[in-house]
C-alpha atoms as a PDB file:
ATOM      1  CA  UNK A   1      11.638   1.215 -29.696  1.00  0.00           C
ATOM      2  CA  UNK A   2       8.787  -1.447 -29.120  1.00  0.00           C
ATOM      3  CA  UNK A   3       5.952  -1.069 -31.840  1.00  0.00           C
ATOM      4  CA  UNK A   4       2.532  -2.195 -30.667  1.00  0.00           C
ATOM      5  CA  UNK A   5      -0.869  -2.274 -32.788  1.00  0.00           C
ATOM      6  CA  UNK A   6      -3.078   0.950 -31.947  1.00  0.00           C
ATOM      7  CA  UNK A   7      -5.323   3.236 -32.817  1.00  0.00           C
ATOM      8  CA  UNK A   8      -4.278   3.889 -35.791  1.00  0.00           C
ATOM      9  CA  UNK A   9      -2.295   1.270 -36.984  1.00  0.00           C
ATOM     10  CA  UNK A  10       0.607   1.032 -35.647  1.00  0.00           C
ATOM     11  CA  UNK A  11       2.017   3.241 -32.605  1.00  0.00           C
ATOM     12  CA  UNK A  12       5.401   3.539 -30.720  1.00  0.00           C
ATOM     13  CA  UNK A  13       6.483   3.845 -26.750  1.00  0.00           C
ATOM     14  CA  UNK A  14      10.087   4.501 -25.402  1.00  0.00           C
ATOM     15  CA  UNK A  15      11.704   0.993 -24.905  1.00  0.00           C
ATOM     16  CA  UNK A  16      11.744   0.885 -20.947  1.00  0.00           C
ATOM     17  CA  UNK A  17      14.850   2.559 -19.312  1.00  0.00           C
ATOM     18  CA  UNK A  18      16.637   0.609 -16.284  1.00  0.00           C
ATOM     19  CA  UNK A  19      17.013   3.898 -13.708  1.00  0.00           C
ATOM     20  CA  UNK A  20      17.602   3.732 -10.086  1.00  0.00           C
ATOM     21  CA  UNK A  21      15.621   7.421  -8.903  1.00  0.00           C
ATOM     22  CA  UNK A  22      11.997   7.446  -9.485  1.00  0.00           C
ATOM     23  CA  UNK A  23       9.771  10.637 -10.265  1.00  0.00           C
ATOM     24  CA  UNK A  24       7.118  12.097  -7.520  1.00  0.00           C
ATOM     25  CA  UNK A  25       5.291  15.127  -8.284  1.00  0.00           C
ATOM     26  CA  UNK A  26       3.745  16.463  -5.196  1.00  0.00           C
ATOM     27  CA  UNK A  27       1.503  19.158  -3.967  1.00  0.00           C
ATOM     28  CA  UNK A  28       0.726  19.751  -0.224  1.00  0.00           C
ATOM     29  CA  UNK A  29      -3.170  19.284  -0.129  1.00  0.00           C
ATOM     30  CA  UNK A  30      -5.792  19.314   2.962  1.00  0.00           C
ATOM     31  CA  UNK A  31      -8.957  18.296   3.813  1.00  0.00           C
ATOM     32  CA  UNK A  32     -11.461  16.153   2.853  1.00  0.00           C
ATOM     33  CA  UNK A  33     -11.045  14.265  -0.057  1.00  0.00           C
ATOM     34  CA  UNK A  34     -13.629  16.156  -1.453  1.00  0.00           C
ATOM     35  CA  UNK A  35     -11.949  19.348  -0.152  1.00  0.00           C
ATOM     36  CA  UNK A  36      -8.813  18.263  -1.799  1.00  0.00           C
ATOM     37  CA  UNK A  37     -10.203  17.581  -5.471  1.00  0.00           C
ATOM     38  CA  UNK A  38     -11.015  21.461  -5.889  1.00  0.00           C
ATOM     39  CA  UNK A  39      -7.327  22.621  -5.583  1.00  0.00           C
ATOM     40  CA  UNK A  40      -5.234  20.258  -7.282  1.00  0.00           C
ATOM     41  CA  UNK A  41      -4.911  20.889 -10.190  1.00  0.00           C
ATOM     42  CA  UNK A  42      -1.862  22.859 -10.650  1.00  0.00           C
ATOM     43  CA  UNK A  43       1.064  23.520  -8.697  1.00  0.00           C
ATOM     44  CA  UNK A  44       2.740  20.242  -8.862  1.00  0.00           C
ATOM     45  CA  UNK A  45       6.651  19.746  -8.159  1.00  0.00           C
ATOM     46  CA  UNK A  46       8.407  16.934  -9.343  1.00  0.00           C
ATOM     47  CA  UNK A  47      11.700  15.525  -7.550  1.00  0.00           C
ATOM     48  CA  UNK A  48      13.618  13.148  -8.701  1.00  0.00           C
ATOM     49  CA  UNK A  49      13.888  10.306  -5.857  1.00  0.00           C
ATOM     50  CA  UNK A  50      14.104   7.063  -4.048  1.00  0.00           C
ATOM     51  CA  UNK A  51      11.750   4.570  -4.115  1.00  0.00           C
ATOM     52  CA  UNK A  52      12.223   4.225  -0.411  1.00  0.00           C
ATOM     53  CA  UNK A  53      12.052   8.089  -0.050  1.00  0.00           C
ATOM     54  CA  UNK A  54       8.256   7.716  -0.922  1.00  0.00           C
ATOM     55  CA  UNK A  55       7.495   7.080   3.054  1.00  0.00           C
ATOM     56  CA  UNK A  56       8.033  10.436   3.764  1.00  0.00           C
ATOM     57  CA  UNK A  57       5.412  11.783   1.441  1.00  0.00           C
ATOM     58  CA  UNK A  58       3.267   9.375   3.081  1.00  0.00           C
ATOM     59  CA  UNK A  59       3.559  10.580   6.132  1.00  0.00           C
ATOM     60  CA  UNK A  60       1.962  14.268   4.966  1.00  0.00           C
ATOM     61  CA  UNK A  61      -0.646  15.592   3.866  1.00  0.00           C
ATOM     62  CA  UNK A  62      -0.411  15.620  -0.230  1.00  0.00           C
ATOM     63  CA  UNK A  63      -1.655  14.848  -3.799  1.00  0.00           C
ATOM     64  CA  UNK A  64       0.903  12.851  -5.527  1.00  0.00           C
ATOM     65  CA  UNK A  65       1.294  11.404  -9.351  1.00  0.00           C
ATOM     66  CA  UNK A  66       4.138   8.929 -10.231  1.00  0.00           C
ATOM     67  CA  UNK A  67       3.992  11.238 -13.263  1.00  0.00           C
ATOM     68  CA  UNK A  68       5.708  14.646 -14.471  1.00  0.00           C
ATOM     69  CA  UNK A  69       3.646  17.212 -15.588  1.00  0.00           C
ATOM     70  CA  UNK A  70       3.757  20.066 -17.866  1.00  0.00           C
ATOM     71  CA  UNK A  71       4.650  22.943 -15.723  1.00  0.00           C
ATOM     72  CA  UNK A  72       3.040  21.620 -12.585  1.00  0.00           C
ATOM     73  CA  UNK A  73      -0.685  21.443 -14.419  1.00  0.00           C
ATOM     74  CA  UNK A  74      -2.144  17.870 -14.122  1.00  0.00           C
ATOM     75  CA  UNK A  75      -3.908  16.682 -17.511  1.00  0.00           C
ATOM     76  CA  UNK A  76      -3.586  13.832 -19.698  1.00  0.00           C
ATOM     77  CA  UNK A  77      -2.291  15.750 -22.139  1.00  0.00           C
ATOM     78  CA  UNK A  78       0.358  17.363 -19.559  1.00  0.00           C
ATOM     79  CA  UNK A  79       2.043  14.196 -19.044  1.00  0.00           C
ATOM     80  CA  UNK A  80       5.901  13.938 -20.097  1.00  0.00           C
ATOM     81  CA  UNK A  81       7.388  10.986 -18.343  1.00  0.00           C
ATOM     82  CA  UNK A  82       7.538   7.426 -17.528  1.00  0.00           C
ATOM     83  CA  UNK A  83       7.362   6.111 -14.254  1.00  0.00           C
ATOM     84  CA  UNK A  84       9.208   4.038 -12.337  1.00  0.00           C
ATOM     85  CA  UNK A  85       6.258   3.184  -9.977  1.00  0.00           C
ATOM     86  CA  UNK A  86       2.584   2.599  -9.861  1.00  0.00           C
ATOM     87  CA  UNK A  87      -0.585   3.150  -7.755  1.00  0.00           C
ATOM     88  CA  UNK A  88      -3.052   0.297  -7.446  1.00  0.00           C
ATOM     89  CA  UNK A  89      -6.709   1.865  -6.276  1.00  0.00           C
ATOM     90  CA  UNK A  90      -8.308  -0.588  -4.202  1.00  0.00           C
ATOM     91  CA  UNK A  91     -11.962   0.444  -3.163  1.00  0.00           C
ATOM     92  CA  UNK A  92     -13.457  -3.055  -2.925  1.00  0.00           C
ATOM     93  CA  UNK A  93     -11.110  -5.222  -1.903  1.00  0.00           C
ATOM     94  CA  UNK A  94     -12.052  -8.709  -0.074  1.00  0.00           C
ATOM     95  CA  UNK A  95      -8.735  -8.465   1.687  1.00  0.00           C
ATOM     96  CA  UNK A  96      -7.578  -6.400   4.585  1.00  0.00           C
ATOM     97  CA  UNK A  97      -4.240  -4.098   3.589  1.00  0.00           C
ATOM     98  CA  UNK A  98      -2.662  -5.993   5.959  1.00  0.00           C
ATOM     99  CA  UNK A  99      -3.466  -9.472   4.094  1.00  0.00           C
ATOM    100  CA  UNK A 100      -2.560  -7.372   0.540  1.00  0.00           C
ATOM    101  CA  UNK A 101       0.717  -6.199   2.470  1.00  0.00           C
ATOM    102  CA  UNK A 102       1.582 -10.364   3.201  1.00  0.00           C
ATOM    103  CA  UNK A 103       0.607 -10.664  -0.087  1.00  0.00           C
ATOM    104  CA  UNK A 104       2.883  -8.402  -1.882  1.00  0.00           C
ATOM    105  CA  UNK A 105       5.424  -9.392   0.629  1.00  0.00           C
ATOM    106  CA  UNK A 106       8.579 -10.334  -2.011  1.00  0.00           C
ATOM    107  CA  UNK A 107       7.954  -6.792  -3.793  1.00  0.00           C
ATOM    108  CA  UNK A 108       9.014  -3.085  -2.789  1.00  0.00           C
ATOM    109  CA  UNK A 109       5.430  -1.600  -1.855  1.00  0.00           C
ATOM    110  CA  UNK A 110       3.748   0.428   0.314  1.00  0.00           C
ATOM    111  CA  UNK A 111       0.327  -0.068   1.865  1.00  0.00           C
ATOM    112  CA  UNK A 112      -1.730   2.575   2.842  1.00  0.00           C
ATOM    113  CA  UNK A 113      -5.317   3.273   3.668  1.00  0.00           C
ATOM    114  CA  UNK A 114      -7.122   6.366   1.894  1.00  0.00           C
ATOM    115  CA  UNK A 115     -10.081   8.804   2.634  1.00  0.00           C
ATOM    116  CA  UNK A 116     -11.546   6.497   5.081  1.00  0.00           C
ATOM    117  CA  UNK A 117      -8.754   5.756   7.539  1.00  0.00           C
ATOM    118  CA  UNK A 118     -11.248   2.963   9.737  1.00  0.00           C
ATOM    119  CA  UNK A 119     -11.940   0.579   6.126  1.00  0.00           C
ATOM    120  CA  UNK A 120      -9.276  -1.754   6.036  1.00  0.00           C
ATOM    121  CA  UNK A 121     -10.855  -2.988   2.554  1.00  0.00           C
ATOM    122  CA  UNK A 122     -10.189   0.658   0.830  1.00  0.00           C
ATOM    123  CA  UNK A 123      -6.211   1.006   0.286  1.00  0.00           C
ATOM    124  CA  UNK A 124      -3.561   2.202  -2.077  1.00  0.00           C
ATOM    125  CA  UNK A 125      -0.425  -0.131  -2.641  1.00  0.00           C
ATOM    126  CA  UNK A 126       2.377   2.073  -4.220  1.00  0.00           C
ATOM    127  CA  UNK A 127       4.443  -0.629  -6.541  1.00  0.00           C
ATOM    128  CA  UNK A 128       8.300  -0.116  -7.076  1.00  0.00           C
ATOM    129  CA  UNK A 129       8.836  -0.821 -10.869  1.00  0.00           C
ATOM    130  CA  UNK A 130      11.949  -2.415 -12.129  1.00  0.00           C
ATOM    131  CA  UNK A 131      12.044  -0.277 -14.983  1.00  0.00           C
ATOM    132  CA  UNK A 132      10.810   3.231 -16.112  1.00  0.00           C
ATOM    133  CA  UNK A 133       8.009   2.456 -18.025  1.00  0.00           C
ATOM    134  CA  UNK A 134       6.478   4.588 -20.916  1.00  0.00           C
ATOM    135  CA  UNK A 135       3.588   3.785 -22.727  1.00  0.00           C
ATOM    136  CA  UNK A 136       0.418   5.602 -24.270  1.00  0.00           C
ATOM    137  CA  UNK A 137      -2.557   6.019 -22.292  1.00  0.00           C
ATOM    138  CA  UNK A 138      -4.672   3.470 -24.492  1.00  0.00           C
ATOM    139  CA  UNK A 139      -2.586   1.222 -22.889  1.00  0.00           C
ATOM    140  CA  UNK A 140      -2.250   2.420 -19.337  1.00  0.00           C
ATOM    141  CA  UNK A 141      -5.020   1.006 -18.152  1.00  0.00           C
ATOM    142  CA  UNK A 142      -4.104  -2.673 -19.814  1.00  0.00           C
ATOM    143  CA  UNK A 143      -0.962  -2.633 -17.849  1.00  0.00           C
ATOM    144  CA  UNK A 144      -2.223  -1.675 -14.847  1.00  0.00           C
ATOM    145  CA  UNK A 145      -5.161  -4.288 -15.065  1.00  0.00           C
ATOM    146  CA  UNK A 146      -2.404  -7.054 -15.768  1.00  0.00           C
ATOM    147  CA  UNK A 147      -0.575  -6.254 -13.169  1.00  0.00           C
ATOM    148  CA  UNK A 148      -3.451  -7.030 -10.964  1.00  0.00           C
ATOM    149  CA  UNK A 149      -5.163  -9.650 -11.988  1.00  0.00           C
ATOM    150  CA  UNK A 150      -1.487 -11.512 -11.549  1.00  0.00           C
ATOM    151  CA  UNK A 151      -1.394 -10.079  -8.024  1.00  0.00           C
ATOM    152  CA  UNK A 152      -4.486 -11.303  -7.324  1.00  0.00           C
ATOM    153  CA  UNK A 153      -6.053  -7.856  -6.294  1.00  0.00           C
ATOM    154  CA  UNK A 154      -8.977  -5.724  -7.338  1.00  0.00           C
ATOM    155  CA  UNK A 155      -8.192  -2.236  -8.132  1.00  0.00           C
ATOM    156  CA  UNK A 156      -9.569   0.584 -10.472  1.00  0.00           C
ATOM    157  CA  UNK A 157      -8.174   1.290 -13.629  1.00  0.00           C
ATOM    158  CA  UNK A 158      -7.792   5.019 -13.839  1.00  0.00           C
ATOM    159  CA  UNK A 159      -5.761   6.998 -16.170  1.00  0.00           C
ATOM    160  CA  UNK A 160      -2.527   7.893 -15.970  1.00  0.00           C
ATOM    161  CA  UNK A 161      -3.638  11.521 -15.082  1.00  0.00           C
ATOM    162  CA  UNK A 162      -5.235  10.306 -12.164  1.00  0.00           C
ATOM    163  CA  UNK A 163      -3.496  12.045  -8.895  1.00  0.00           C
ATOM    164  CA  UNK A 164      -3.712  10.144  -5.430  1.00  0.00           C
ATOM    165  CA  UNK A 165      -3.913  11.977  -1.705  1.00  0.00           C
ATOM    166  CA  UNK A 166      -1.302  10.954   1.341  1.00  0.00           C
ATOM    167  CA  UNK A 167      -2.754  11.788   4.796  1.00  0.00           C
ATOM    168  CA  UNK A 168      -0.660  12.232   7.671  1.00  0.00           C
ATOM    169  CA  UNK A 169      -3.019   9.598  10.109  1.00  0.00           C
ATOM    170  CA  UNK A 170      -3.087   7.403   8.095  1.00  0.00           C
ATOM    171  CA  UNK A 171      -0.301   3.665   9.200  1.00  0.00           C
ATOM    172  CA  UNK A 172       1.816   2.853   6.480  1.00  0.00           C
ATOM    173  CA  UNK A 173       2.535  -1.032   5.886  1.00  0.00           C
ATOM    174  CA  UNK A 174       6.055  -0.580   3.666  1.00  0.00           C
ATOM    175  CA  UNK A 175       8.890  -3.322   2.197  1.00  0.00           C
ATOM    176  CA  UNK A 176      11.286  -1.807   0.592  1.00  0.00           C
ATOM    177  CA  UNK A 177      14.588  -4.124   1.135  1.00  0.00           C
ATOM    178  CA  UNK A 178      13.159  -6.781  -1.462  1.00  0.00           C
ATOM    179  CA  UNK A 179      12.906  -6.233  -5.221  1.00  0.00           C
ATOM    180  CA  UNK A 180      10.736  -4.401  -7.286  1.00  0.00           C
ATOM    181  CA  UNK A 181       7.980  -5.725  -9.781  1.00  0.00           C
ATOM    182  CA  UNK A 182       9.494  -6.598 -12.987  1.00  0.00           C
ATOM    183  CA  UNK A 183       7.699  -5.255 -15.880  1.00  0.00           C
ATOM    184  CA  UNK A 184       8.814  -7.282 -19.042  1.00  0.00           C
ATOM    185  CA  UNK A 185       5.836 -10.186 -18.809  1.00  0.00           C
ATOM    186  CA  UNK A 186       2.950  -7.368 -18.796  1.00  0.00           C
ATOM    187  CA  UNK A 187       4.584  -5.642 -21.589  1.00  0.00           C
ATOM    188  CA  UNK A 188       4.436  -8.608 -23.562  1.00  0.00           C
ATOM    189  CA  UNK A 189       1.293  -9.302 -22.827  1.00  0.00           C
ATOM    190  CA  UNK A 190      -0.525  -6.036 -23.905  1.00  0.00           C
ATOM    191  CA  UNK A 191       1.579  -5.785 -26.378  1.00  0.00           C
ATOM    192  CA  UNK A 192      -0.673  -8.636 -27.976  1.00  0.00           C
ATOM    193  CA  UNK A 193      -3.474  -7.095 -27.633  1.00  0.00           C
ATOM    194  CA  UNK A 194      -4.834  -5.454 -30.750  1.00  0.00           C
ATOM    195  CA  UNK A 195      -6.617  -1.928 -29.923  1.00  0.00           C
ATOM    196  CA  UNK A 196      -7.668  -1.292 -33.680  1.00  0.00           C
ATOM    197  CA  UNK A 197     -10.980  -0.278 -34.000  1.00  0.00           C
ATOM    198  CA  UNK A 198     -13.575  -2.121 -35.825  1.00  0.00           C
ATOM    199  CA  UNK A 199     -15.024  -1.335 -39.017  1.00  0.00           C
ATOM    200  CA  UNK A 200     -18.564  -1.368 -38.725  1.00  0.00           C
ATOM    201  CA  UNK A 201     -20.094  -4.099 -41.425  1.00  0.00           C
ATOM    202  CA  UNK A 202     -21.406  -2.301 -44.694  1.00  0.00           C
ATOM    203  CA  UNK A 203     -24.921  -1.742 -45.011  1.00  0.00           C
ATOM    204  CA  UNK A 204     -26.366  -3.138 -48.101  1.00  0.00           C
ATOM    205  CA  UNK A 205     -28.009  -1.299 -50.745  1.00  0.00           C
END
């Protein structure tokens, strides 16, 4: 196991696992997004897949986590898995997802845009990982904020509890014949990063 500074000291994750299949849990959802946010949050099913089975999903109408949950309930304290593949919120992005689809051109990915179908600027990309990754959620956001700023894209950091809605109109923009993101170099790097809090200075008398 890799040991990384935390809250409390010291804290552990599972070393990363080389697998092939990654996880989807999945719930049919429709409507708005606003529609959708009322009625998912249970229900979930999680398959055990290919990266490049992800399309399919895609092409329906669902909300999605690269997570498993605890009997189908979405929480952050429901969560018991890696993942083998990210989602990258993009909401204010000075690229089109066609430009971020060039971009990301030597990675499996997928490209698709969200609630509003006409903003080319407000997109998902859907990263293949090289390895299952599993790391506490103090440091989700850290990995996920590496990962971008290397990419050279803007995205939210949300937690890993976050869930994510597919819609059937929407074009997907997908590679899925080159290789997937390797994960090592933003491991290391948040790995560095020391999450202790810090004492407040003593008041004198």
């Amino acid at each position: 196991d890799i040991r990384m500074p935390g809250i409390s000291g010291t804290e552990t994750f599972k070393e990363i696992k080389k697998v092939d299949k990654v996880l989807l849990s999945y719930l049919p959802c429709t409507g708005t997004k606003q529609q959708r946010a009322s009625k998912c949050n249970e229900g979930f099913v999680c398959d055990e897949i290919s990266f490049t089975d992800l399309e399919e999903m895609l092409k329906g109408d669902y909300a999605y986590s690269p997570f498993k949950f605890i009997n189908g309930i979405r929480g952050k304290d429901n969560i018991i898995s890696g993942c083998k593949w990210i989602v990258l919120d993009i909401d204010t992005s000075e690229i089109t997802d066609v430009e971020a689809h060039l971009l990301l051109s030597d990675i499996n990915h997928y490209i698709v845009r969200t609630s509003n179908k006409n903003n080319p600027n407000k997109f998902r990309a859907l990263i293949e990982l090289d390895a299952e990754v599993d790391i506490p959620d103090i440091r989700w956001k850290l990995f996920i904020k590496e990962i971008t700023n290397d990419l050279g894209l803007i995205a939210d950091g949300l937690a890993k509890s976050q869930i994510f809605f597919s819609y059937s109109d929407r074009e997907i923009l997908a590679t899925t014949d080159m290789e997937p993101l390797t994960t090592k170099p933003y491991l290391d790097a948040i790995s560095a990063i020391d999450l202790t809090p810090k004492k407040a200075p003593s008041k004198k008398a």
